[in-house]
Protein backbone atom coordinates (compact mmCIF):
# COMPACT_ATOMS: atom_id res chain seq x y z
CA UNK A 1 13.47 -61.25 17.05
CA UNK A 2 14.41 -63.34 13.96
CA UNK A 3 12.32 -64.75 11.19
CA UNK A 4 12.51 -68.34 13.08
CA UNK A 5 11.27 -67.04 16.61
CA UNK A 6 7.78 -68.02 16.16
CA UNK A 7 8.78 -71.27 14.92
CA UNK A 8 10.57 -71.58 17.86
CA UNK A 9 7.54 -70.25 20.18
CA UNK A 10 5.50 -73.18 18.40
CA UNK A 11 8.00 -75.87 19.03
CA UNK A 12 8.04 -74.94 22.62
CA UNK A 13 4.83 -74.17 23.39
CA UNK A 14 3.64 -77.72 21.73
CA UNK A 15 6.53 -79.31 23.72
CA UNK A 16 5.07 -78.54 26.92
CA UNK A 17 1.01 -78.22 26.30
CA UNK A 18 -0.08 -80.46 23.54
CA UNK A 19 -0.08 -83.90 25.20
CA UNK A 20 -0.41 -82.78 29.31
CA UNK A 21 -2.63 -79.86 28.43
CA UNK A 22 -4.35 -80.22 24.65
CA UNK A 23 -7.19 -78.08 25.26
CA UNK A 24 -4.74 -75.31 26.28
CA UNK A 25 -2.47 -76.26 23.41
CA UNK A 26 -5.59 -76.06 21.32
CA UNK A 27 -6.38 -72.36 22.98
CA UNK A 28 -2.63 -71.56 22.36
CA UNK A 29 -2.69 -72.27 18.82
CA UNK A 30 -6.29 -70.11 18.29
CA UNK A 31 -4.51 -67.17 20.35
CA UNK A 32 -1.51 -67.04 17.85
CA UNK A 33 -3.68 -67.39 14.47
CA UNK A 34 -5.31 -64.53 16.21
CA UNK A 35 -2.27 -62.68 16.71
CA UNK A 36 -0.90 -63.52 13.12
CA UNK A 37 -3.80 -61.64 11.85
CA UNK A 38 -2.85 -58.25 13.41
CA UNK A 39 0.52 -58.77 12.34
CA UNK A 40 -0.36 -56.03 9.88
CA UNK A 41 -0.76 -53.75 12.93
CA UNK A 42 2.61 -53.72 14.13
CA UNK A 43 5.57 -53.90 11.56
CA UNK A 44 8.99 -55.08 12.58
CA UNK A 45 7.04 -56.63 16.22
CA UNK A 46 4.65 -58.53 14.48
CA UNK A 47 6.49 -61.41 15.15
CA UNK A 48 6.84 -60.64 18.57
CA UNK A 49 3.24 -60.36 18.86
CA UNK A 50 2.96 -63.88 17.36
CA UNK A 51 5.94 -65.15 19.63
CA UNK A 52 4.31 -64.40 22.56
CA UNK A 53 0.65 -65.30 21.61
CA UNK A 54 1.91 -68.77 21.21
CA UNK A 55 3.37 -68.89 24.30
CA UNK A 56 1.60 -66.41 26.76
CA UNK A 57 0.06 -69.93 28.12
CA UNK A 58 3.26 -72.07 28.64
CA UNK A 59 3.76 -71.57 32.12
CA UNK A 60 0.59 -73.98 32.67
CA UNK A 61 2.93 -76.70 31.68
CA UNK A 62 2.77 -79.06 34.96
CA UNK A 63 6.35 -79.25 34.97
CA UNK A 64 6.89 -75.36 35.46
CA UNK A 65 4.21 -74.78 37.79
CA UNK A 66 6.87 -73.62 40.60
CA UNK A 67 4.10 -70.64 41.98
CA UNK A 68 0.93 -71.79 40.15
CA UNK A 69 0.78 -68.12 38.29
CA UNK A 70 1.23 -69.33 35.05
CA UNK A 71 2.20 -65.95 33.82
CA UNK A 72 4.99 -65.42 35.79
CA UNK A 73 6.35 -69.34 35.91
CA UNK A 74 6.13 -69.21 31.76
CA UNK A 75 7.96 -65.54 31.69
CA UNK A 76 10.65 -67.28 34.07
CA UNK A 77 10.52 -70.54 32.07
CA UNK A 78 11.01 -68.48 28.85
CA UNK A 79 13.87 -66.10 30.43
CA UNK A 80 15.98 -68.69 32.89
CA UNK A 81 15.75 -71.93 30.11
CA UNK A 82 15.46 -70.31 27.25
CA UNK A 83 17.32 -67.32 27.29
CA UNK A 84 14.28 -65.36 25.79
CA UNK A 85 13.93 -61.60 24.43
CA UNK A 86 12.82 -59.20 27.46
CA UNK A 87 10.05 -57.79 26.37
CA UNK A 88 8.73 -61.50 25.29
CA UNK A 89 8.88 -62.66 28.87
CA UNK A 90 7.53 -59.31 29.80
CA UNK A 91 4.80 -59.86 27.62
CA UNK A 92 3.77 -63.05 28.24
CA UNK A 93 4.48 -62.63 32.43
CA UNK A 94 2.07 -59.64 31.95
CA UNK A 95 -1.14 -60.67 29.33
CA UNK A 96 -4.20 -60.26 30.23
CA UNK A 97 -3.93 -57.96 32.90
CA UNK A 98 -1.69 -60.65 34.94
CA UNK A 99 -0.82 -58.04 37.41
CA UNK A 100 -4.26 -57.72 38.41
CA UNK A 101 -4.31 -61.82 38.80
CA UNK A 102 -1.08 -61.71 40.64
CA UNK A 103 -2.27 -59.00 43.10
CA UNK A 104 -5.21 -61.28 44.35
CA UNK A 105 -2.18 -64.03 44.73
CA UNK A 106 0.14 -61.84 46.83
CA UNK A 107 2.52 -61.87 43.63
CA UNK A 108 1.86 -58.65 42.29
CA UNK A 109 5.30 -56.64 43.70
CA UNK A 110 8.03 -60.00 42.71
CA UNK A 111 6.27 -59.99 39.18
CA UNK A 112 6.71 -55.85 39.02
CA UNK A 113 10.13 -56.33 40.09
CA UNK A 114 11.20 -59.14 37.93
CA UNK A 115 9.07 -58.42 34.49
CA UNK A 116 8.11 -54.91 34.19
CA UNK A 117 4.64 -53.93 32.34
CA UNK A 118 6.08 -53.19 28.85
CA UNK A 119 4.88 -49.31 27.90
CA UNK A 120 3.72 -50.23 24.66
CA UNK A 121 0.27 -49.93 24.81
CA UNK A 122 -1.28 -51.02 21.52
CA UNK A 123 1.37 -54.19 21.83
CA UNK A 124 0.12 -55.26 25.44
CA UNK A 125 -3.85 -54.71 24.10
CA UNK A 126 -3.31 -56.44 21.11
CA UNK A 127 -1.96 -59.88 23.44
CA UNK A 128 -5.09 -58.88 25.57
CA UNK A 129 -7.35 -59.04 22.62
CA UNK A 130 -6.04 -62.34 21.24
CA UNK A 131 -6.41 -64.10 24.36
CA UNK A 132 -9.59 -62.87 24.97
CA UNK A 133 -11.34 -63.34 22.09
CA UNK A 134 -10.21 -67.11 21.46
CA UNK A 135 -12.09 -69.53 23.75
CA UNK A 136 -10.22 -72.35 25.22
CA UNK A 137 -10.71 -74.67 22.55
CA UNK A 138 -9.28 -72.14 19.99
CA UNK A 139 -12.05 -70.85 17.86
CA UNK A 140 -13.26 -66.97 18.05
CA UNK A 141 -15.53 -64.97 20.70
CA UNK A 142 -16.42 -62.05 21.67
CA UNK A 143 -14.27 -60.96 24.98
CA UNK A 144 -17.74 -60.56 26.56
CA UNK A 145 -18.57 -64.32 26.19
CA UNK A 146 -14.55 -65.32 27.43
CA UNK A 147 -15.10 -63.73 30.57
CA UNK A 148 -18.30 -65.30 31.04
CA UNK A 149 -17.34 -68.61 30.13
CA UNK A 150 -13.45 -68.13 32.28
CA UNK A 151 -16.38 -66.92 35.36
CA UNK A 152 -18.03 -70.51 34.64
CA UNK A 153 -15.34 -72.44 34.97
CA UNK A 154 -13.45 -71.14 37.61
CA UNK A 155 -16.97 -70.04 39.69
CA UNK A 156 -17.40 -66.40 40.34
CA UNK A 157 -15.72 -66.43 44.23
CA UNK A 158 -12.78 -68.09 42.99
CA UNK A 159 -9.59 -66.26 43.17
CA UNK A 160 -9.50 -66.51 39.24
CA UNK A 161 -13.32 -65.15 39.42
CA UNK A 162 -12.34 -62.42 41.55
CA UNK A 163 -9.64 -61.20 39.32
CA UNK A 164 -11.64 -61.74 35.80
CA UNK A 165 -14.28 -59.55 37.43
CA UNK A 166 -12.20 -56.83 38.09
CA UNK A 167 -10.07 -56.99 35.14
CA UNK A 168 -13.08 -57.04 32.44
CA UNK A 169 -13.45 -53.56 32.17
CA UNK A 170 -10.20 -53.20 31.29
CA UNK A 171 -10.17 -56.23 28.92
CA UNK A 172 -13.57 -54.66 27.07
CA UNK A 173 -11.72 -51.65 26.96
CA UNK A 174 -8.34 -53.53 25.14
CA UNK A 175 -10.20 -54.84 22.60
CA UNK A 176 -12.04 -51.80 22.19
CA UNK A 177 -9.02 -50.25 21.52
CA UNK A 178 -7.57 -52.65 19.29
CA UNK A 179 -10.64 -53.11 17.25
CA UNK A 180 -10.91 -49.65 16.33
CA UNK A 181 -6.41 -49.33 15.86
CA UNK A 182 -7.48 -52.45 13.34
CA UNK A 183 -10.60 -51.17 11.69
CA UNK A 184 -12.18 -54.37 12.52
CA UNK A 185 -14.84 -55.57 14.73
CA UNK A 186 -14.54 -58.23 17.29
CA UNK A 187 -17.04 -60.76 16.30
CA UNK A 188 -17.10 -65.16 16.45
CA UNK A 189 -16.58 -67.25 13.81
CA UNK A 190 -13.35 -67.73 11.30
C-alpha cells in the first residue's frame, strides 16, 4: 500500500456513495476517522486499515449491487475494476463478520472461496470496531447501541436482524479486544 492509497479509497468511495447514498457516505467517512485513530495500532498497515474503513461500504453503490451483499459486490468491485491489494478486498468482503451475513444469504461458501478471512486478527477486529462504533450518520457509539439501532432499522426477523443477532457477541467481543490492544475505552462523542 502506498502513501496515496487512502486518498484513493476516498476518491472512490465518494464517487460511488456521496450523492446516491449520503448517509452511507456520511457513515463511511465516520468509519475511516475512526480507523485513522488506531493507525497508531498497526504500523506499516495503518493505511490499510484506513483504506479499507473508507471503503468497507462501497459495494452499496446501486450500480454494483450485482448480489445485494454489499460486502462481497464492493470486494469484487475493488478487485475486478480496480485492481485492488488482496487483503483490502479481503478485508472489506469480510468486515463485520460478513461471513456470518452471507451464510443467512446462501453466499457464505462463493465468498470463502473467492476472499478468504484474512488471519490477522487484531486487523479484522479493528475494521469490526470502526464500523461498529460509528452510527450511520458518522458520529461515535457504543457497539451496543449500533446493533440496536442496525436491529431497528432492518426489524429484528429480517435477514439483516437475524444475522446482527447472531453476530453481536462476536462484535462485543471485537471491540473488547481492540479497546483493551488500544488502551482506550469505547465510548460516544468526538
Amino acid at each position: 500500500m502506498s502513501g496515496s492509497m487512502v486518498g484513493w479509497a476516498m476518491h472512490v468511495a465518494e464517487a460511488e456513495l456521496s450523492a446516491v447514498l449520503p448517509r452511507r457516505w456520511a457513515h463511511t467517512q465516520g468509519v475511516a476517522r475512526r480507523a485513522a485513530g488506531l493507525g497508531h495500532m498497526f504500523g506499516e498497515d495503518a493505511e490499510l486499515l484506513v483504506t479499507a474503513a473508507t471503503l468497507h461500504d462501497v459495494g452499496y453503490a446501486p450500480r454494483l449491487a450485482a448480489t445485494g451483499f454489499h460486502p462481497l459486490d464492493g470486494a469484487r468491485f475493488l478487485r475486478d475494476a480496480h485492481g485492488a491489494d488482496e487483503r483490502l478486498a479481503r478485508l472489506v468482503a469480510n468486515h463485520s463478520f460478513g461471513w456470518m451475513e452471507a451464510e443467512e444469504r446462501g453466499l457464505r461458501e462463493e465468498l470463502e472461496a473467492e476472499f478468504p478471512l484474512l488471519d490477522e486478527p487484531l486487523l479484522v477486529d479493528a475494521l469490526v470496531y470502526c464500523d461498529m462504533t460509528t452510527t450511520p450518520d458518522g458520529e461515535s457509539t457504543t457497539a451496543q447501541e449500533r446493533v440496536a439501532e442496525i436491529t431497528d432499522r432492518y426489524g429484528a426477523d429480517s435477514l439483516v436482524g437475524r444475522f446482527i443477532r447472531r453476530a453481536s457477541p462476536e462484535i462485543f467481543a471485537a471491540v473488547g479486544r481492540v479497546d483493551a490492544a488500544s488502551g482506550l475505552a469505547t465510548r460516544a462523542g468526538p
